[in-house]
N, C-alpha and C. Protein backbone atom coordinates (compact mmCIF):
# COMPACT_ATOMS: atom_id res chain seq x y z
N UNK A 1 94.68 76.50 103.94
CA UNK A 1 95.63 77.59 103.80
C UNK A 1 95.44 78.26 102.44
N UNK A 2 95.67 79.96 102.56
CA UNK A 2 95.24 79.98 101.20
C UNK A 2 97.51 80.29 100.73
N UNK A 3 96.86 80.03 99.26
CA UNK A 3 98.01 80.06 98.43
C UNK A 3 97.77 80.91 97.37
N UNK A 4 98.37 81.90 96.68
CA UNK A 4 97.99 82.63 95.73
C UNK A 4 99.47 82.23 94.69
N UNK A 5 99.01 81.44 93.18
CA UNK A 5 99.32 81.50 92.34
C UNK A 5 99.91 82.34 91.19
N UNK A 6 101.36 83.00 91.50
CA UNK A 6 101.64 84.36 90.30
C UNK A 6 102.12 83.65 89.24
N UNK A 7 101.45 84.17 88.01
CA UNK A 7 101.87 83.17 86.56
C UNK A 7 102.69 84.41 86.07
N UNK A 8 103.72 83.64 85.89
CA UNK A 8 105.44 84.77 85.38
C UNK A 8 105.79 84.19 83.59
N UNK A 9 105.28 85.17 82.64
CA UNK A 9 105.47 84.21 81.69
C UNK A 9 106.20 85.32 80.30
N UNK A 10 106.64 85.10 79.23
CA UNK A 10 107.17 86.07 77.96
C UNK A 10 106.19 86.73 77.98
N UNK A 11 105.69 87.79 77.68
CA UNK A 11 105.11 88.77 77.81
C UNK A 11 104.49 88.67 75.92
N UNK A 12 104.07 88.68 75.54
CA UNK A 12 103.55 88.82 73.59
C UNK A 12 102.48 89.51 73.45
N UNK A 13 101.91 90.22 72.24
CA UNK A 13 100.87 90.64 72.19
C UNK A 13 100.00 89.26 71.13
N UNK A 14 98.65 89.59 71.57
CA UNK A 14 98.37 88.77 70.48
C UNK A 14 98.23 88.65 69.10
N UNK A 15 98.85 89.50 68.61
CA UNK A 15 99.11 89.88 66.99
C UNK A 15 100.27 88.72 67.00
N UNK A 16 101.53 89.05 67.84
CA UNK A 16 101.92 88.05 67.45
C UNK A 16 102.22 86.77 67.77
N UNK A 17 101.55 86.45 69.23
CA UNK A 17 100.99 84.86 68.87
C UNK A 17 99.80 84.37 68.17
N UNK A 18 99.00 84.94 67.53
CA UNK A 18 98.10 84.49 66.41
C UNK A 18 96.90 84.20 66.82
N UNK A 19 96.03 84.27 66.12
CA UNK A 19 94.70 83.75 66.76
C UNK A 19 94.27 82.44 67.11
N UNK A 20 94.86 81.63 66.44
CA UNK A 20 95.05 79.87 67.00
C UNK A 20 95.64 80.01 68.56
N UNK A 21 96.85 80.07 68.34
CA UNK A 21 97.44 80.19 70.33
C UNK A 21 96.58 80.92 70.92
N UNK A 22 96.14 82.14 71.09
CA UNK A 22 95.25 82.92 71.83
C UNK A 22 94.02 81.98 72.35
N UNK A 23 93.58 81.87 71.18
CA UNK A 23 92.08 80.86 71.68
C UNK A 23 92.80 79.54 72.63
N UNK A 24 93.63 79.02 72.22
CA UNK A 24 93.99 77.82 72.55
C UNK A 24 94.58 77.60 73.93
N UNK A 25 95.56 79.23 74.39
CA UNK A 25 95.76 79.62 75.38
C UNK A 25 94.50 80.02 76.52
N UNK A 26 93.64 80.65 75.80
CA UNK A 26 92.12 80.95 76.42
C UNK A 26 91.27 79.98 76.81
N UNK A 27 91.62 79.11 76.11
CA UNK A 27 90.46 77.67 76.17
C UNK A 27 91.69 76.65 77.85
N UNK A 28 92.49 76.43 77.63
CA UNK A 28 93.49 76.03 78.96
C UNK A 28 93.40 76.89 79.73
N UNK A 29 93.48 77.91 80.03
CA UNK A 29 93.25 78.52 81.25
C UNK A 29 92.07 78.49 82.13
N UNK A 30 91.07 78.27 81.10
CA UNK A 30 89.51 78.28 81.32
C UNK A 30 88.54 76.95 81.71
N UNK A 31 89.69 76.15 81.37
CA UNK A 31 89.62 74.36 81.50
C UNK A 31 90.26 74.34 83.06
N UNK A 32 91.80 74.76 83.32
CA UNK A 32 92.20 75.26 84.35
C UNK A 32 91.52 75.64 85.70
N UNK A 33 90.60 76.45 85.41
CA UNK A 33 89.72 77.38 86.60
C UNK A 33 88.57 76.73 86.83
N UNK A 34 88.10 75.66 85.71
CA UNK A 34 86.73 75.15 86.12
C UNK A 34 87.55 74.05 86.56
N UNK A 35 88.35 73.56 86.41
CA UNK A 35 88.54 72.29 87.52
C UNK A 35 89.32 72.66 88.49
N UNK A 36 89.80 74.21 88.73
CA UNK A 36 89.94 74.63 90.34
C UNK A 36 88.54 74.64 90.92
N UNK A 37 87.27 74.99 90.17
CA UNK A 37 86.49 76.09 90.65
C UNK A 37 85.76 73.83 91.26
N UNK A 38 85.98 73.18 90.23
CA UNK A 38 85.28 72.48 90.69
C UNK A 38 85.92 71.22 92.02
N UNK A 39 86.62 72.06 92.12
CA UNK A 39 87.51 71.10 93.22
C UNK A 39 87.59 71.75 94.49
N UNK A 40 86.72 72.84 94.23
CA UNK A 40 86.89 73.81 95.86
C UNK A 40 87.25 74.32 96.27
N UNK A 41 88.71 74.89 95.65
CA UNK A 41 89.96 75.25 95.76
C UNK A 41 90.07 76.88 95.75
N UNK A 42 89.16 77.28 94.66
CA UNK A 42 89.52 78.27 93.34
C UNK A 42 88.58 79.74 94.43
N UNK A 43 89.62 80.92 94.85
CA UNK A 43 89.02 82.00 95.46
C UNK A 43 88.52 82.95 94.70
N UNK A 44 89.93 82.80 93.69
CA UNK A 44 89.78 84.20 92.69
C UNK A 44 90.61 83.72 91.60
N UNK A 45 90.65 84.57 90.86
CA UNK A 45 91.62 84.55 89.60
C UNK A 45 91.71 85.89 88.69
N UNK A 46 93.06 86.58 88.41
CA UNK A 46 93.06 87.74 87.79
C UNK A 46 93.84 87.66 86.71
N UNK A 47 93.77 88.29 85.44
CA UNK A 47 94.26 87.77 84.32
C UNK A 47 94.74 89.74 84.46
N UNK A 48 96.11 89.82 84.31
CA UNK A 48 96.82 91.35 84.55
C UNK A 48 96.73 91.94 82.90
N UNK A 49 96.51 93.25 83.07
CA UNK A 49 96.59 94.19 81.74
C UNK A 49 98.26 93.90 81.42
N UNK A 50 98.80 94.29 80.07
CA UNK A 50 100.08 94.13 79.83
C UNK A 50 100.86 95.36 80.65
N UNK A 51 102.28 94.69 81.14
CA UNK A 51 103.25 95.64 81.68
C UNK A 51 103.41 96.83 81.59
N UNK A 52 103.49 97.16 80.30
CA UNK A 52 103.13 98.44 79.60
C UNK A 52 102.64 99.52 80.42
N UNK A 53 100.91 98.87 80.75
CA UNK A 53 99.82 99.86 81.32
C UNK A 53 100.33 100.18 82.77
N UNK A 54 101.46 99.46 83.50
CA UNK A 54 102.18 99.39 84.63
C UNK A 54 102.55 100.77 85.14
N UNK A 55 101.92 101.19 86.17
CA UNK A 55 102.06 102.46 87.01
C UNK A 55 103.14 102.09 88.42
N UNK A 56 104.32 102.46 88.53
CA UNK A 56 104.70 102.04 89.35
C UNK A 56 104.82 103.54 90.86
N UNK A 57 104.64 102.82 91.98
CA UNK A 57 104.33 104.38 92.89
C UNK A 57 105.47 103.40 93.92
N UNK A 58 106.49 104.75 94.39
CA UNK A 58 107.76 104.68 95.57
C UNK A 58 107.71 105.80 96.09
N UNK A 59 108.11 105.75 97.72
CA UNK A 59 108.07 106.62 98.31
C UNK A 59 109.91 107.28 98.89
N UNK A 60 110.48 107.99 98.28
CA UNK A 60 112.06 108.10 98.75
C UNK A 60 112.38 109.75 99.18
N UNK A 61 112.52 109.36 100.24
CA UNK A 61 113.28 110.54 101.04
C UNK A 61 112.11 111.77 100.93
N UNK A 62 110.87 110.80 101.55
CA UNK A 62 109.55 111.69 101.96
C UNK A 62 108.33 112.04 100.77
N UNK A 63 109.18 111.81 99.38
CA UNK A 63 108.32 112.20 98.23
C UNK A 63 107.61 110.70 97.63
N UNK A 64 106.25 111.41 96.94
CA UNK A 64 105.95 110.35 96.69
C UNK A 64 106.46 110.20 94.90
N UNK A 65 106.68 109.25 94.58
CA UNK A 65 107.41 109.32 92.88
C UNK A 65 105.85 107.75 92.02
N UNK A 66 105.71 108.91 91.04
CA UNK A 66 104.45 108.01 90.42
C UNK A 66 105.49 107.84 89.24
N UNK A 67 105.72 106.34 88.76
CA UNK A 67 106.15 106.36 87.49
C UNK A 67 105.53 105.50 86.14
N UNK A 68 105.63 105.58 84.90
CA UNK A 68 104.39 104.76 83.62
C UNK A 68 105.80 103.69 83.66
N UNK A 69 105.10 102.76 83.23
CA UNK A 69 105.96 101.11 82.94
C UNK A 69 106.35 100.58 83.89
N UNK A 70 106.68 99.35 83.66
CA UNK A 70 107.07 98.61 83.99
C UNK A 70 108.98 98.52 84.68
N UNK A 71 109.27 97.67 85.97
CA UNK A 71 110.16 97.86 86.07
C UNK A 71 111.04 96.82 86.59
N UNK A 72 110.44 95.70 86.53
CA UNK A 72 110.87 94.07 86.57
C UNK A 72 112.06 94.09 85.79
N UNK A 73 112.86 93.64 86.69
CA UNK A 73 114.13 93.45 85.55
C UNK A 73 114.18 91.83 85.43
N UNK A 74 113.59 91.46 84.81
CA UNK A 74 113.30 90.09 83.88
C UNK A 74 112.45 90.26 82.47
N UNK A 75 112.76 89.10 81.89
CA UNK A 75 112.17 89.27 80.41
C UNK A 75 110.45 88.83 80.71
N UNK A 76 110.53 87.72 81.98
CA UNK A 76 108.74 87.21 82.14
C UNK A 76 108.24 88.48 82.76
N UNK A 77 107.76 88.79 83.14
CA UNK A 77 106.19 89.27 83.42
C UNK A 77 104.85 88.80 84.40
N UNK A 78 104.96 89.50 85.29
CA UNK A 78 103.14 88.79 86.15
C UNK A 78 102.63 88.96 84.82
N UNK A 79 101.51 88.18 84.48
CA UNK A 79 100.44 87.76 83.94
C UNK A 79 99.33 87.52 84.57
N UNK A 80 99.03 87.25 85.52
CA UNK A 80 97.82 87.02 86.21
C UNK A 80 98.58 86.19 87.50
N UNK A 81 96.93 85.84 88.47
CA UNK A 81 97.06 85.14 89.58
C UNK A 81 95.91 84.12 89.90
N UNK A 82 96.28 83.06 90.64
CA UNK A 82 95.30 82.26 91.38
C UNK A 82 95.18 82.09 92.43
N UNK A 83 94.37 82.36 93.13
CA UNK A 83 93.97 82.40 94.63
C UNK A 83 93.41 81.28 95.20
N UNK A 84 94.17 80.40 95.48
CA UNK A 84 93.65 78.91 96.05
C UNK A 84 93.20 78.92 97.97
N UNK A 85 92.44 77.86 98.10
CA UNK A 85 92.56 77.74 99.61
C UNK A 85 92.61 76.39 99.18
N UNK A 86 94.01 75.37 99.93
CA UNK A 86 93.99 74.20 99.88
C UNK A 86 94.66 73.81 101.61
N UNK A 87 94.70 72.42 101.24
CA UNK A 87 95.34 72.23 102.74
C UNK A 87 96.37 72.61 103.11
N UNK A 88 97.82 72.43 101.64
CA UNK A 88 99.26 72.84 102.37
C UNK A 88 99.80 72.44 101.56
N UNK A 89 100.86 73.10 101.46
CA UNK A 89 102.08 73.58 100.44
C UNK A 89 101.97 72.82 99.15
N UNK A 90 102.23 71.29 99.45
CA UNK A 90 102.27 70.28 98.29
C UNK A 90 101.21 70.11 97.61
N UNK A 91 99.78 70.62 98.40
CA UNK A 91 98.53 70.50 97.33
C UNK A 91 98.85 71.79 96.39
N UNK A 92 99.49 72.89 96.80
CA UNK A 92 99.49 74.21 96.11
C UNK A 92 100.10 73.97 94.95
N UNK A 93 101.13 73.19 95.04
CA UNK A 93 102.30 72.71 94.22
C UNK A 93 101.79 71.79 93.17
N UNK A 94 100.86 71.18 93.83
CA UNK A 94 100.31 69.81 92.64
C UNK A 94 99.62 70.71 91.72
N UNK A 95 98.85 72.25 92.07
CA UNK A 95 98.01 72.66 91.37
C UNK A 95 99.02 74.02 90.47
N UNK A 96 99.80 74.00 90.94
CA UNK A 96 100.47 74.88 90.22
C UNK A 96 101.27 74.36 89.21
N UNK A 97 101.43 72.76 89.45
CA UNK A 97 102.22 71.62 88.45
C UNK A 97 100.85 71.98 87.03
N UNK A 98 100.08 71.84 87.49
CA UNK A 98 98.99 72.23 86.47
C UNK A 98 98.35 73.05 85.46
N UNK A 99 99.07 74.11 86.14
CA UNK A 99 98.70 75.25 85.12
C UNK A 99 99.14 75.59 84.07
N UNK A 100 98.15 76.24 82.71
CA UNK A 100 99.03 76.10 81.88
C UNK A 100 100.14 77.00 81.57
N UNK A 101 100.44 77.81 82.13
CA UNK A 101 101.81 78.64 81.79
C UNK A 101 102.44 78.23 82.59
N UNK A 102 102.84 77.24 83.07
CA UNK A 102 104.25 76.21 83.86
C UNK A 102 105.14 75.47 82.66
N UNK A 103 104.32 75.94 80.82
CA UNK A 103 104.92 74.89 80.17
C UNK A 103 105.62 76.18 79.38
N UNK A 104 105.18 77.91 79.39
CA UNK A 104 106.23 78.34 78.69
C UNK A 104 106.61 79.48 79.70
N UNK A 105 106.52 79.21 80.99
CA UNK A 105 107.26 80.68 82.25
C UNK A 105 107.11 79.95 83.40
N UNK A 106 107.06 80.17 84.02
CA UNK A 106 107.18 80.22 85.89
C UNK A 106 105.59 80.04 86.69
N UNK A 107 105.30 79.77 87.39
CA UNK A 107 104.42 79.91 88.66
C UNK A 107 105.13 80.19 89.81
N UNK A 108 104.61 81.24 90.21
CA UNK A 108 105.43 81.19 91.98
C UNK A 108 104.20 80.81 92.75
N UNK A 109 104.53 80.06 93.93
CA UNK A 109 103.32 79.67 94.98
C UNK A 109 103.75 80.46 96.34
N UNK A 110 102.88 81.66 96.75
CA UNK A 110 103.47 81.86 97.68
C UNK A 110 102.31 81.86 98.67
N UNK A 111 102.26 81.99 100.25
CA UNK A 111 101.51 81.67 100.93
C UNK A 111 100.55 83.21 101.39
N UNK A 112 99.22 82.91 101.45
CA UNK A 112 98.87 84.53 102.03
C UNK A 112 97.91 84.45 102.90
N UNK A 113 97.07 85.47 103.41
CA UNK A 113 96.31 85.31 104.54
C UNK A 113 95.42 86.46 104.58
N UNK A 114 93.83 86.51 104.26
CA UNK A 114 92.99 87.90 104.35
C UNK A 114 93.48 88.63 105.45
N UNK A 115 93.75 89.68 105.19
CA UNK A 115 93.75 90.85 105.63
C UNK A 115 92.81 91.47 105.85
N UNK A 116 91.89 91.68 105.05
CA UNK A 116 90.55 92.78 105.29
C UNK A 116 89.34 91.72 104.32
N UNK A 117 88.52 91.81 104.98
CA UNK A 117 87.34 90.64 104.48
C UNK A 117 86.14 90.41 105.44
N UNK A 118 85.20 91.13 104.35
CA UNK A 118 83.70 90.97 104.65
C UNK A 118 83.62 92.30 105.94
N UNK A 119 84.07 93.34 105.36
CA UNK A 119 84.27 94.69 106.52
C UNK A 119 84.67 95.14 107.34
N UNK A 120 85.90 94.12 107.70
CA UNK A 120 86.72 94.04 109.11
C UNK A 120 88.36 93.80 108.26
N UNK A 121 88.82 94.61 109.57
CA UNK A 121 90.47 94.07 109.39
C UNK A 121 90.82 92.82 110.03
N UNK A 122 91.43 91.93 109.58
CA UNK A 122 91.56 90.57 110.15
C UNK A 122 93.70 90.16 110.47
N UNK A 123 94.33 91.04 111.30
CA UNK A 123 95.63 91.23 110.14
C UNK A 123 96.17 89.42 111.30
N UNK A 124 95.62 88.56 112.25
CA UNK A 124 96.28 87.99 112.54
C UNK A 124 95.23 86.50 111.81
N UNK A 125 94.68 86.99 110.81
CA UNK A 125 94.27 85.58 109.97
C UNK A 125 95.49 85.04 109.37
């Protein structure tokens, strides 16, 4: 089953978590993905531009409305994602127990299913 990993975390620039955390944050995430990547698991992984760069597009009462920022009303933030294929729920969970932004924000595990892959629409995968 695949499971896709959203890491929900304080949002900082790196000015001011410092260049020690940055690397240190960089080096766990990267420790992270090679022992998804080496466990079989690991589809994808996307590390998100800051909120900021956030284009948000709604469609109301026929128009289309493009808007700049962000509009999460929480203080965390998507940060990136992991795209697992494991067997089921509790393996998703063991691997999301894992990651390292579970120790200062959120992981959500939610369940998903290709849609379009390798040139075809697939919508009852």
């Amino acid at each position: 089953m695949r499971y896709t990993l959203l890491l929900h975390y304080p949002e900082q620039t790196p000015e001011s978590l410092g260049a020690e955390v940055v690397a240190e944050a960089q080096q766990a995430f990267a420790s992270y993905a090679t022992t998804l990547e080496a466990a079989g698991v690991l589809l994808s992984a996307e590390v998100l531009q800051p909120s900021s760069s956030t284009t948000t597009v709604r469609r109301r009462d026929g128009v289309l409305q493009v808007q700049d920022g962000p509009f999460a009303d929480t203080k965390e933030q998507l940060g990136g994602s992991f795209v697992l294929d494991v067997a089921d729920l509790d393996a998703a969970l063991e691997w999301a127990g894992r990651a390292p932004s579970v120790e200062w924000g959120a992981v959500e595990v939610r369940p998903g299913a290709v849609w379009f892959g390798d040139g075809q629409w697939r919508p009852n995968a």
